[in-house]
Protein backbone atom coordinates (compact mmCIF):
# COMPACT_ATOMS: atom_id res chain seq x y z
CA UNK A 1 0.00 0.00 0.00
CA UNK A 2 3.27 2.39 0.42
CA UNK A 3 3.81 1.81 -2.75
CA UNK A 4 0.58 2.14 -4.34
CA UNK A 5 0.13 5.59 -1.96
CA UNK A 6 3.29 6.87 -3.70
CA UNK A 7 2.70 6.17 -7.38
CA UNK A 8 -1.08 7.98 -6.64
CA UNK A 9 0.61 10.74 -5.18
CA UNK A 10 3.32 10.61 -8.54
CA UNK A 11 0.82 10.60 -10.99
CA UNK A 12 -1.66 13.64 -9.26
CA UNK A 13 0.75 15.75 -9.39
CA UNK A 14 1.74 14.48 -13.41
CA UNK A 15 5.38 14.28 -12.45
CA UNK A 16 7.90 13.32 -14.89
CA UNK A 17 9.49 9.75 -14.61
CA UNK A 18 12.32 10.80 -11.86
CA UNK A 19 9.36 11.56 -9.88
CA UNK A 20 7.48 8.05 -10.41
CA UNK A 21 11.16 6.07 -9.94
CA UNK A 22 11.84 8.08 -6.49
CA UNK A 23 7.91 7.64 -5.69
CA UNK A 24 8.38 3.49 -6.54
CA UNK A 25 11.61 3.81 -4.18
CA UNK A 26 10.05 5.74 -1.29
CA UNK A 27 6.98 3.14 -1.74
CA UNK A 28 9.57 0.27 -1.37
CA UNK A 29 11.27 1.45 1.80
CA UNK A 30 8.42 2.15 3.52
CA UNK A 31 6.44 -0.98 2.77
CA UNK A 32 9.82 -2.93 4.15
CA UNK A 33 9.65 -1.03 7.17
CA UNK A 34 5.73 -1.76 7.75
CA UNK A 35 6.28 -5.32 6.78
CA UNK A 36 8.88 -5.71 9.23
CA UNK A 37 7.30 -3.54 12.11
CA UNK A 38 3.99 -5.79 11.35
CA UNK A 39 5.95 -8.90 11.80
CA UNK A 40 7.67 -8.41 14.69
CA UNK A 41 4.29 -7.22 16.83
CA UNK A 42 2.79 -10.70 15.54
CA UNK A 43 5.91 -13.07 16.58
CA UNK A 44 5.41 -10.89 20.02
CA UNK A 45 2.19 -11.35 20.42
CA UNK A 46 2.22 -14.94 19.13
CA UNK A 47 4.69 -15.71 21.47
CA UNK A 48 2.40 -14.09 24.32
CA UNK A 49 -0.31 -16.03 23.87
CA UNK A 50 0.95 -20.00 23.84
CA UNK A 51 0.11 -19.68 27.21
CA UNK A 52 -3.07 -17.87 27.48
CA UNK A 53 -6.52 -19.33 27.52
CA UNK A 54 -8.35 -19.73 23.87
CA UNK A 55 -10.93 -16.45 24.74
CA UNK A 56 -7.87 -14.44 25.22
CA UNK A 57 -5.76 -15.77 21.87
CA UNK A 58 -9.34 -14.96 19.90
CA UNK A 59 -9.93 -11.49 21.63
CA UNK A 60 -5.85 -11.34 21.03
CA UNK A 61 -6.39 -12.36 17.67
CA UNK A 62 -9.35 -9.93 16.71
CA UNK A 63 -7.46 -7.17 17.85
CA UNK A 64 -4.68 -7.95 15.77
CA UNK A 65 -6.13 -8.18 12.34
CA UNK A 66 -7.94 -4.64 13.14
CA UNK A 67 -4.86 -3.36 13.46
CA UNK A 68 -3.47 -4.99 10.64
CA UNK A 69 -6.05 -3.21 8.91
CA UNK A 70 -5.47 0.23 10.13
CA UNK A 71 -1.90 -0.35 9.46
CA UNK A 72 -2.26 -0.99 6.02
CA UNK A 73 -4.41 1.96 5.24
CA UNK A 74 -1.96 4.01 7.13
CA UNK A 75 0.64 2.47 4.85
CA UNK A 76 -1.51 4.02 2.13
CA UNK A 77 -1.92 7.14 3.71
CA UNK A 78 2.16 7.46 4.52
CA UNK A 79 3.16 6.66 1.41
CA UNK A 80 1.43 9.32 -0.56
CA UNK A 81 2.12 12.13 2.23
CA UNK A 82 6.06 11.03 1.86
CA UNK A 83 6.25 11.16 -1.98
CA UNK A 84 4.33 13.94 -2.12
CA UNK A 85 6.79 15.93 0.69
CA UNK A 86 10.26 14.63 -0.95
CA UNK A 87 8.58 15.66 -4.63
CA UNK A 88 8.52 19.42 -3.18
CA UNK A 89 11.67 19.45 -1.47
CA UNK A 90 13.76 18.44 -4.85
């Protein structure tokens, strides 16, 4: 969704093709860092809850795909803020 944020941002503005390669690029670092940040909360929280009842894990569970969700559209939202800022600075 970085990625996709980016390129949306890229082509609003009708920038030239240094724009959509450093758009793709800003899109690309970002989604690594969400992907990784999104990982590491799971193995956490996986971890957590081998030892917790099954109403916790599914309340634990529930909880985790909402924020999966708001993470991802926040992904979105990030990615075309950031191409959009480094587009004006340059």
């Amino acid at each position: 969704m970085p990625v996709a944020g980016s390129l949306a941002s890229a082509k609003l503005a009708k920038a030239g093709i240094g724009s959509y390669l450093s758009a793709v690029i800003i899109g690309v670092v970002l989604a690594v860092g969400f992907t990784w940040a999104m990982r590491t909360v799971g193995q956490l929280v996986g971890a957590h809850l081998k030892e917790q009842p099954m109403s916790t894990r599914e309340w634990y569970a529930r909880a985790l795909y909402l924020g999966a969700m708001l993470w991802i559209v926040l992904g979105l939202f990030l990615g075309g803020f950031a191409a959009a800022v480094i587009r004006r600075l340059f």
